[in-house]
Protein backbone atom coordinates (compact mmCIF):
# COMPACT_ATOMS: atom_id res chain seq x y z
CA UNK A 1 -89.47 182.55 193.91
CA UNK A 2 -86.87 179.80 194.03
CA UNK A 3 -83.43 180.44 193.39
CA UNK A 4 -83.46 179.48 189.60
CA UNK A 5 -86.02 181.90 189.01
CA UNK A 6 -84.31 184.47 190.52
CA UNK A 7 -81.13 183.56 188.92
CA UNK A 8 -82.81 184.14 186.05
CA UNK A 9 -84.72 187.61 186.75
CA UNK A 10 -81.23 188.78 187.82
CA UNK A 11 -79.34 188.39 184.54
CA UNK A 12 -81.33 187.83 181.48
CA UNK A 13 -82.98 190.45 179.60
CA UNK A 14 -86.64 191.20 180.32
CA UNK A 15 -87.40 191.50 176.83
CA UNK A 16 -85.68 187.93 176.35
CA UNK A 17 -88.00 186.66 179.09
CA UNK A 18 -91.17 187.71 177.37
CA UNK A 19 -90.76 186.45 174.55
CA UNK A 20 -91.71 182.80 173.31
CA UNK A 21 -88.69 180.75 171.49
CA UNK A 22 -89.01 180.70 167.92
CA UNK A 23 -90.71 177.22 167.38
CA UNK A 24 -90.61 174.63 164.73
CA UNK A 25 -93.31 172.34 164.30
CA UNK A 26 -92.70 168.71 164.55
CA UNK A 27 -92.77 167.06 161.09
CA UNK A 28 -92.68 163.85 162.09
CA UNK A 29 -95.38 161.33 159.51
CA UNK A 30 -96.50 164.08 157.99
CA UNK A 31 -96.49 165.58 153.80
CA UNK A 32 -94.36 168.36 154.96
CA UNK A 33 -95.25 171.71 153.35
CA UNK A 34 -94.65 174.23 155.72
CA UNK A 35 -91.18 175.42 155.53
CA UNK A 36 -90.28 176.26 151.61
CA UNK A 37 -87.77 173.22 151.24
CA UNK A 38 -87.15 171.85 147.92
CA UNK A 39 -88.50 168.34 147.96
CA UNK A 40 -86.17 166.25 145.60
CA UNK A 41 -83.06 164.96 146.98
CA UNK A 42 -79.89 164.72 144.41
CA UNK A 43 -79.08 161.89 142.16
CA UNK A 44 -78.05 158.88 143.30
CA UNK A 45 -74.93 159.06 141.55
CA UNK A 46 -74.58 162.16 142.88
CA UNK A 47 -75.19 161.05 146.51
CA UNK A 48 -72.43 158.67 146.15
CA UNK A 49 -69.90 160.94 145.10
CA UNK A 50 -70.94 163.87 147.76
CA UNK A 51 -70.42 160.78 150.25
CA UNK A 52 -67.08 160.34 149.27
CA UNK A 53 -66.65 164.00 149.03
CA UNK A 54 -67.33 164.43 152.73
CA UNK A 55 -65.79 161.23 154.18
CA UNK A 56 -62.40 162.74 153.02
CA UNK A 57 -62.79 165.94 154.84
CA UNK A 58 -60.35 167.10 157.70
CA UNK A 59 -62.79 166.51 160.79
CA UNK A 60 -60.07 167.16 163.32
CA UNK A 61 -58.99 170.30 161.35
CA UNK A 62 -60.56 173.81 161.93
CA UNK A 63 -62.03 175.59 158.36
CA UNK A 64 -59.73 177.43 156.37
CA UNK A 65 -60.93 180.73 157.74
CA UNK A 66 -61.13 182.97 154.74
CA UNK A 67 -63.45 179.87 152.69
CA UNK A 68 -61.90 181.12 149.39
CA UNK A 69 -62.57 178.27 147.03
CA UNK A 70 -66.45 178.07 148.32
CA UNK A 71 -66.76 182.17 147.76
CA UNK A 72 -64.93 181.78 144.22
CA UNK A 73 -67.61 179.24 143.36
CA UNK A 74 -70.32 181.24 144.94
CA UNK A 75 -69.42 184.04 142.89
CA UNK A 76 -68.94 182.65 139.31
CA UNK A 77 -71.76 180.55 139.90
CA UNK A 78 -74.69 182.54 141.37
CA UNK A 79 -73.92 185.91 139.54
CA UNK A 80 -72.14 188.08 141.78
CA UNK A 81 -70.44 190.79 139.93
CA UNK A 82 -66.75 191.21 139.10
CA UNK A 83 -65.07 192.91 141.89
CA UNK A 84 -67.35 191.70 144.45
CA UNK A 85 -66.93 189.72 147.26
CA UNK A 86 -69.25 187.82 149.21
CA UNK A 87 -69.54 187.08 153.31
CA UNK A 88 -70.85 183.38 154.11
CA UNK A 89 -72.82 182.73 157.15
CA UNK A 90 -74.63 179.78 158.29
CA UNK A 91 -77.63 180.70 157.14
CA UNK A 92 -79.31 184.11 156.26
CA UNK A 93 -80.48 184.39 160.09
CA UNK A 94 -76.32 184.52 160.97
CA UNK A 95 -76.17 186.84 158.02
CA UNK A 96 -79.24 189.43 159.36
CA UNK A 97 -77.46 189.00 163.18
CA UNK A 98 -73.91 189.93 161.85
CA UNK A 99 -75.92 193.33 159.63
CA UNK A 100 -77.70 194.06 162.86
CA UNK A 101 -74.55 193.80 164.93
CA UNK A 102 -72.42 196.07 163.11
CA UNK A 103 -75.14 198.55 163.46
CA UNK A 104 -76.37 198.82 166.22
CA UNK A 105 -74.66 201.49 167.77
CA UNK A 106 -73.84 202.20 171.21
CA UNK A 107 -74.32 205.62 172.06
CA UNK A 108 -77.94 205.52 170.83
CA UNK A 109 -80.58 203.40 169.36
CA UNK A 110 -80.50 202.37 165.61
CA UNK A 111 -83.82 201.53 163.77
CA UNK A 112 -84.50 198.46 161.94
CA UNK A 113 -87.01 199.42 159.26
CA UNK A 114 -89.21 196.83 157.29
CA UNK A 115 -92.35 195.95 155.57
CA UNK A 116 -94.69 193.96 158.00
CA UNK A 117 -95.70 190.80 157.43
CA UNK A 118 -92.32 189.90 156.11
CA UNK A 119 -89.41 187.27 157.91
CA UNK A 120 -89.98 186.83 161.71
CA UNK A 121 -86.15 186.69 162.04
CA UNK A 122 -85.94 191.01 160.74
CA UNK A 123 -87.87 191.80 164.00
CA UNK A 124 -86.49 189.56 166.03
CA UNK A 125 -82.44 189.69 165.04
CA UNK A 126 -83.19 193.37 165.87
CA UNK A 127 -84.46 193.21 169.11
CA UNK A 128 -81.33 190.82 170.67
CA UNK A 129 -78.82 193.41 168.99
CA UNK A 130 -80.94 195.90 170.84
CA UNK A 131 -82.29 198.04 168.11
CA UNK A 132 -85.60 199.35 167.61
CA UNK A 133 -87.58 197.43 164.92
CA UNK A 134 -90.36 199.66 162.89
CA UNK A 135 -93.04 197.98 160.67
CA UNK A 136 -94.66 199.57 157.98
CA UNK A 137 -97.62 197.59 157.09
CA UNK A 138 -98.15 196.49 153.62
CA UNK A 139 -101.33 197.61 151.31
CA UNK A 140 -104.41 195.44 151.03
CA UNK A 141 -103.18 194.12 147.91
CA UNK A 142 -99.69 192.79 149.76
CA UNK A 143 -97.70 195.48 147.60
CA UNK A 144 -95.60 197.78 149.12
CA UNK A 145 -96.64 201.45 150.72
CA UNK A 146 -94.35 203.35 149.07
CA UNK A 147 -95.36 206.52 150.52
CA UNK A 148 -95.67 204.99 154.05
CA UNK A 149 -92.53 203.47 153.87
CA UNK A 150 -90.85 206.43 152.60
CA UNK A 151 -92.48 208.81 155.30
CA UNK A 152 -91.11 206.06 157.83
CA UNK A 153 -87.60 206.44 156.39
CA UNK A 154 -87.64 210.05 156.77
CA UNK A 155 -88.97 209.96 160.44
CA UNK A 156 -87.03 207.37 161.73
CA UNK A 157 -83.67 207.41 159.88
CA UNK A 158 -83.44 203.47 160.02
CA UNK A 159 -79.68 202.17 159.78
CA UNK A 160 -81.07 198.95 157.80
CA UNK A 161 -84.12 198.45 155.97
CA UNK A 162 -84.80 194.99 154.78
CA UNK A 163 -87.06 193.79 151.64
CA UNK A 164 -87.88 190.86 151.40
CA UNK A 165 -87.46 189.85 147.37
CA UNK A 166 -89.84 187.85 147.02
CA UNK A 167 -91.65 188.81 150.27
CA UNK A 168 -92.24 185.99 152.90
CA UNK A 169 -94.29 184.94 153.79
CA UNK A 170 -97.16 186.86 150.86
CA UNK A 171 -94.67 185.49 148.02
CA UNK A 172 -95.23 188.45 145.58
CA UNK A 173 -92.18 190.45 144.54
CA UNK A 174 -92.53 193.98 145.57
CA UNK A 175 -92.20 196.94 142.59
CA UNK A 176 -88.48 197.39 141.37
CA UNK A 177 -89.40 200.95 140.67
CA UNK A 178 -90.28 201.05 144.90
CA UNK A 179 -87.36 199.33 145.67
CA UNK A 180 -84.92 201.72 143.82
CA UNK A 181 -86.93 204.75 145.93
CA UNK A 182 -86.12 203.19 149.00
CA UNK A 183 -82.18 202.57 148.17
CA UNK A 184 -82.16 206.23 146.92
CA UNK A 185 -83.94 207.41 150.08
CA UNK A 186 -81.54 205.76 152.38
CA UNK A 187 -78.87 207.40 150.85
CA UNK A 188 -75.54 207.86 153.29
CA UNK A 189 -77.88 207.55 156.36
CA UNK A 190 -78.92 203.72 155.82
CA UNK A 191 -78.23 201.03 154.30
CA UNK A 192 -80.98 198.81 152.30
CA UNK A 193 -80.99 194.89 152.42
CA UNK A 194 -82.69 192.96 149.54
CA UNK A 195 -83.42 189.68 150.70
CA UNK A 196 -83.49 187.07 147.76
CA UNK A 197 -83.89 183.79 149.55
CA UNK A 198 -86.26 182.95 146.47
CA UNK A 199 -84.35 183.83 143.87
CA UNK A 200 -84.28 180.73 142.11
CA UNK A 201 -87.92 180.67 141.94
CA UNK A 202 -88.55 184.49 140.91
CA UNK A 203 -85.71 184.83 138.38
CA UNK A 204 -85.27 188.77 139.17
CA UNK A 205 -82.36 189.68 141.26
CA UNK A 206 -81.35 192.75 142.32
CA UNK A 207 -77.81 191.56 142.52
CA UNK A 208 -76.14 192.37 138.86
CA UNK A 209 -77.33 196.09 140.53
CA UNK A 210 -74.67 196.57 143.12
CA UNK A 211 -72.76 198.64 141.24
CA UNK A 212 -74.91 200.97 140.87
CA UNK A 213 -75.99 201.49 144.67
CA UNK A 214 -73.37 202.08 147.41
CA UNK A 215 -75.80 200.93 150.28
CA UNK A 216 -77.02 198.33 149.06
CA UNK A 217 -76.62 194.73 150.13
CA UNK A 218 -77.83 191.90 148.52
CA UNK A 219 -78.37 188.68 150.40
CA UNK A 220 -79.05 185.03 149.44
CA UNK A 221 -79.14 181.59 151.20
CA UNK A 222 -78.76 178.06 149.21
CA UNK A 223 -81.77 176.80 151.13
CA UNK A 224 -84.18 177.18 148.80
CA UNK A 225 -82.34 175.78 146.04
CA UNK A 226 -82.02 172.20 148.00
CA UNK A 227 -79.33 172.65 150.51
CA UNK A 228 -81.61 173.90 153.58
CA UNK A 229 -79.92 171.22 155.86
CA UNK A 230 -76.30 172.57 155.42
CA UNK A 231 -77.23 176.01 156.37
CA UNK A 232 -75.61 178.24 154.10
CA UNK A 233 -76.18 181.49 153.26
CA UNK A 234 -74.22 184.54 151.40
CA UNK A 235 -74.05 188.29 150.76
CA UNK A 236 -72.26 190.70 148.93
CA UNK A 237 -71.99 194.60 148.75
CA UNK A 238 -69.27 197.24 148.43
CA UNK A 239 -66.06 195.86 149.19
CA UNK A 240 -65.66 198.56 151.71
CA UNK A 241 -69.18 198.00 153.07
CA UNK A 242 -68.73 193.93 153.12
CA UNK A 243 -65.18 194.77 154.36
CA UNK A 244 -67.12 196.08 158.03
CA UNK A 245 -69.59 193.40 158.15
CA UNK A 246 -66.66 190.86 157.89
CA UNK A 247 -65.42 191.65 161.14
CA UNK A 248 -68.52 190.82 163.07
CA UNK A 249 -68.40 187.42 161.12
CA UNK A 250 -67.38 184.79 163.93
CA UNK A 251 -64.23 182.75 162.77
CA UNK A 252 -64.64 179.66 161.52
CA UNK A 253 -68.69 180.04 161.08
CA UNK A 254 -68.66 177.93 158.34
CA UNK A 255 -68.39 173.99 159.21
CA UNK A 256 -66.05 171.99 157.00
CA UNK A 257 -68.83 169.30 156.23
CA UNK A 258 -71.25 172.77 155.36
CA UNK A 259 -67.88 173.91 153.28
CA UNK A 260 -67.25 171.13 151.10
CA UNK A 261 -71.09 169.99 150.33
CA UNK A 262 -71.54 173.19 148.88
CA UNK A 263 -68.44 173.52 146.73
CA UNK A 264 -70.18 169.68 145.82
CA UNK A 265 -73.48 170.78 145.21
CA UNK A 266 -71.93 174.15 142.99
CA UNK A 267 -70.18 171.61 141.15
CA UNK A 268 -73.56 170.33 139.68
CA UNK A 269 -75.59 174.10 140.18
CA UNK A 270 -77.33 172.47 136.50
CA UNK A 271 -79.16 169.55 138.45
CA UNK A 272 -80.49 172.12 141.49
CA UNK A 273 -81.80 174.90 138.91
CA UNK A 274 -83.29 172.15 136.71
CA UNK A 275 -85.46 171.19 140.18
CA UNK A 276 -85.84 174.87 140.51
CA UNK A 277 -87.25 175.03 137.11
CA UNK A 278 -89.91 171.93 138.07
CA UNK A 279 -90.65 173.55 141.17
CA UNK A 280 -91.75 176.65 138.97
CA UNK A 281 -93.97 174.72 136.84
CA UNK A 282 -95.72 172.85 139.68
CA UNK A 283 -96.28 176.26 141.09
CA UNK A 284 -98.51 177.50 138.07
CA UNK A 285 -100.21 174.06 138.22
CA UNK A 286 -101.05 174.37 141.87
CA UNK A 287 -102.33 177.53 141.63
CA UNK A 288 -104.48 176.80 138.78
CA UNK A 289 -106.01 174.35 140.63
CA UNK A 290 -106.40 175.58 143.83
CA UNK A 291 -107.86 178.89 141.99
CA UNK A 292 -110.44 176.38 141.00
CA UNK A 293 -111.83 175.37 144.35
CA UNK A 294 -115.10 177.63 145.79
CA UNK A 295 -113.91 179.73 148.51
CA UNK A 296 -110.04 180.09 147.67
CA UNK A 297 -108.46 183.28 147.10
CA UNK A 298 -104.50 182.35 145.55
CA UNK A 299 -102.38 185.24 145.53
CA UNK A 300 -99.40 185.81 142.75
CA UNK A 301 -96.36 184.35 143.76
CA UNK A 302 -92.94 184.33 142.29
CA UNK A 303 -91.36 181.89 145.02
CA UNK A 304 -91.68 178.28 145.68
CA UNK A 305 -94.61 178.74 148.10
CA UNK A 306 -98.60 180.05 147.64
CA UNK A 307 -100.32 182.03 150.20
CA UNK A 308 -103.99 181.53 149.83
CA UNK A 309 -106.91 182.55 151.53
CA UNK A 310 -110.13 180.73 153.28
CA UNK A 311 -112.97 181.09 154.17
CA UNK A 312 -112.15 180.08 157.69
CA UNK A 313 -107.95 179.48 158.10
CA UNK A 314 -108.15 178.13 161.83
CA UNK A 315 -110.60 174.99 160.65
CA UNK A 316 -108.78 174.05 157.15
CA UNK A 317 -105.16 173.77 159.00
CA UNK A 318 -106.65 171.76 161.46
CA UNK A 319 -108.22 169.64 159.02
CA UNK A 320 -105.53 169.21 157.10
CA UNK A 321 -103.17 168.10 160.31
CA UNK A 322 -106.02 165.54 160.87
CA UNK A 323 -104.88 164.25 157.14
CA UNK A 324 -101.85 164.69 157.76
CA UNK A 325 -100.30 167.54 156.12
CA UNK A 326 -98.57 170.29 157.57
CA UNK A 327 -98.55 173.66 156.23
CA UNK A 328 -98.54 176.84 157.65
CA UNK A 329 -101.61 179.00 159.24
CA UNK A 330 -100.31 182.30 159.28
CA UNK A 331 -103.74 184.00 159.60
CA UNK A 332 -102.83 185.68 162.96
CA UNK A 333 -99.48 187.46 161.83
CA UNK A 334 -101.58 190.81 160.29
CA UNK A 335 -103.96 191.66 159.58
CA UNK A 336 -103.70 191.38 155.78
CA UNK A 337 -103.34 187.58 155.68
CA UNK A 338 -106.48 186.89 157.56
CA UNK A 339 -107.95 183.36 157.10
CA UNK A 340 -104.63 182.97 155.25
CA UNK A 341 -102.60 179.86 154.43
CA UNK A 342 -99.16 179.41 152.97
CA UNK A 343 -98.10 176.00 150.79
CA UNK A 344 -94.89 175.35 149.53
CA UNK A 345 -94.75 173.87 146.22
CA UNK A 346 -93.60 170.24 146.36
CA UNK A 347 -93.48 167.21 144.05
CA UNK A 348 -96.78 166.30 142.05
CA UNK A 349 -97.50 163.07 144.34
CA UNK A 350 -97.59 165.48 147.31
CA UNK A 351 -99.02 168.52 145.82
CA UNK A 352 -101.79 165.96 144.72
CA UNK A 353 -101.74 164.53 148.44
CA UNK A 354 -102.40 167.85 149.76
CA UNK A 355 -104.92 169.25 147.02
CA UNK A 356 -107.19 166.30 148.05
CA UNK A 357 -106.99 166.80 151.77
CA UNK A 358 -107.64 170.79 151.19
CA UNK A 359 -110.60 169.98 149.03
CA UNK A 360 -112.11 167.94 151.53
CA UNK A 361 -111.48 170.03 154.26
CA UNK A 362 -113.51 173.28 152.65
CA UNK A 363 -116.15 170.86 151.17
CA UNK A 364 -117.00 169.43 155.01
């Protein structure tokens, strides 16, 4: 063993060790379809302006700490209730690390609860704030196992159970009647996290709720709705609640150039849910016609992606990587997605691009 190796055998985690890195697949020349981004870029005039915008920032400057002109926007624009607050982190994966952080205790080991498949980063967040992570496995039908999950609840008394609203990566939007059972189950032992990275796309939110459930947190990211390269995301909750996570928050988390795109792009929130709305549309027609092909199994989807099924997964993705298009194979995740593909929904030139190269592939 050289001395590097043992270097690192001495001081990083075995767990850490074992694992692979969470990888991204080169893009590079391809109709990229794999990674739910919205696919229209602002208008020009738009572009021009941001551009100004951001050449005037304070580069040399550290952010104003407490970001309270980007939360006031945040708020009055996205629908955060009056009297709520709302914790910014650079991206929902900062947002799950700072929920996992604050509660994972030390003096024993706190359970991350969740429905599996759902977002890698759940299981993963959990295990480097050393919690355990428990998966309760959806039904056939990708819907939720109520009774499952609430036996799981009552066995292991998770401190955070997350829900994915609309679930990645199935794209269906679990039962609101299920998700109130699981809030109320929780009750002062746990805390319940509804994840609604989609929420332009499904139009049901569980935020105008918070009121109503003192463990509940409900968490969003601006991804989705066009901004995925400034890495922003948001959550809100009790003040007293958000008040606790806010001290995990690292200072300064949010970048100034992240800071003033957004209060930018919130500016003009009209021209992002108008793409939203397209996006929506070209959903229905994609799955109409991919419904239409022999072999293809679409499954209901209220976000800006389709999972679909096969008859073999393994030989259309590499068919389609031949024709360039990248999308994702997540047929080995569970069992319930096998010979499973997920698409996000893109513009009409490359949903078109893509509809052609899937055809071929299943007709070869």
């Amino acid at each position: 063993m050289s001395s590097l190796d043992s270097l690192i055998s001495n001081t990083i985690r075995s767990d850490v060790r074992a694992i692979k890195g969470y990888h991204v697949a080169d893009a590079s020349g391809f109709v990229k379809l794999d990674a739910m981004e919205n696919p229209y870029h602002l208008p020009e005039h738009l572009l021009q302006e941001l551009g100004q915008r951001l050449a005037a920032v304070t580069l040399n400057r550290y952010p104003v700490a407490s970001y309270a002109t980007l939360k006031q926007r945040v708020c009055q624009q996205l629908g955060v209730p009056a009297g709520y607050d709302v914790i910014l982190g650079n991206g929902s994966d900062e947002l799950i690390s700072i929920l996992d952080m604050a509660c994972a205790h030390q003096d024993r080991r706190a359970v991350v609860l969740a429905p599996t498949p759902s977002f890698v980063m759940y299981q993963r967040s959990a295990q480097f704030a050393g919690m355990d992570y428990v998966g309760v496995a959806l039904k056939a039908d990708l819907s939720l196992d109520l009774p499952a999950m609430l036996a799981a609840i009552a066995e292991h008394k998770p401190a955070l159970v997350y829900l994915s609203y609309p679930n990645n990566p199935t794209g269906n939007l679990f039962a609101e009647s299920d998700i109130v059972a699981i809030i109320e189950a929780l009750g002062e032992t746990g805390i319940a996290v509804v994840d609604e990275a989609y929420e332009p796309f499904a139009q049901q939110s569980f935020m105008g709720r918070l009121p109503e459930f003192a463990n509940l947190v409900v968490m969003r990211t601006v991804s989705k709705l066009g901004l995925a390269g400034i890495r922003l995301g948001y959550m809100s909750a009790a003040p007293q609640l958000l008040a606790q996570f806010d001290k995990v928050r690292p200072p300064y988390n949010i970048n100034v150039l992240t800071q003033a795109a957004a209060e930018f792009a919130l500016e003009h929130v009209d021209v992002l849910n108008e793409q939203a709305r397209a996006l929506r549309a070209a959903r229905s027609e994609l799955a109409q016609a991919l419904a239409a092909l022999p072999g293809v199994t679409v499954f209901p989807s209220a976000a800006n992606f389709l999972l679909i099924r096969v008859p073999d997964a393994d030989d259309a993705y590499a068919k389609l990587l031949a024709d360039k298009v990248l999308i994702k194979n997540v047929s080995k995740m569970h069992s319930v997605l096998a010979n499973c593909l997920r698409i996000t929904v893109s513009t009409p030139e490359e949903n078109s691009v893509f509809l052609a190269a899937i055809t071929a592939s299943l007709a070869a």
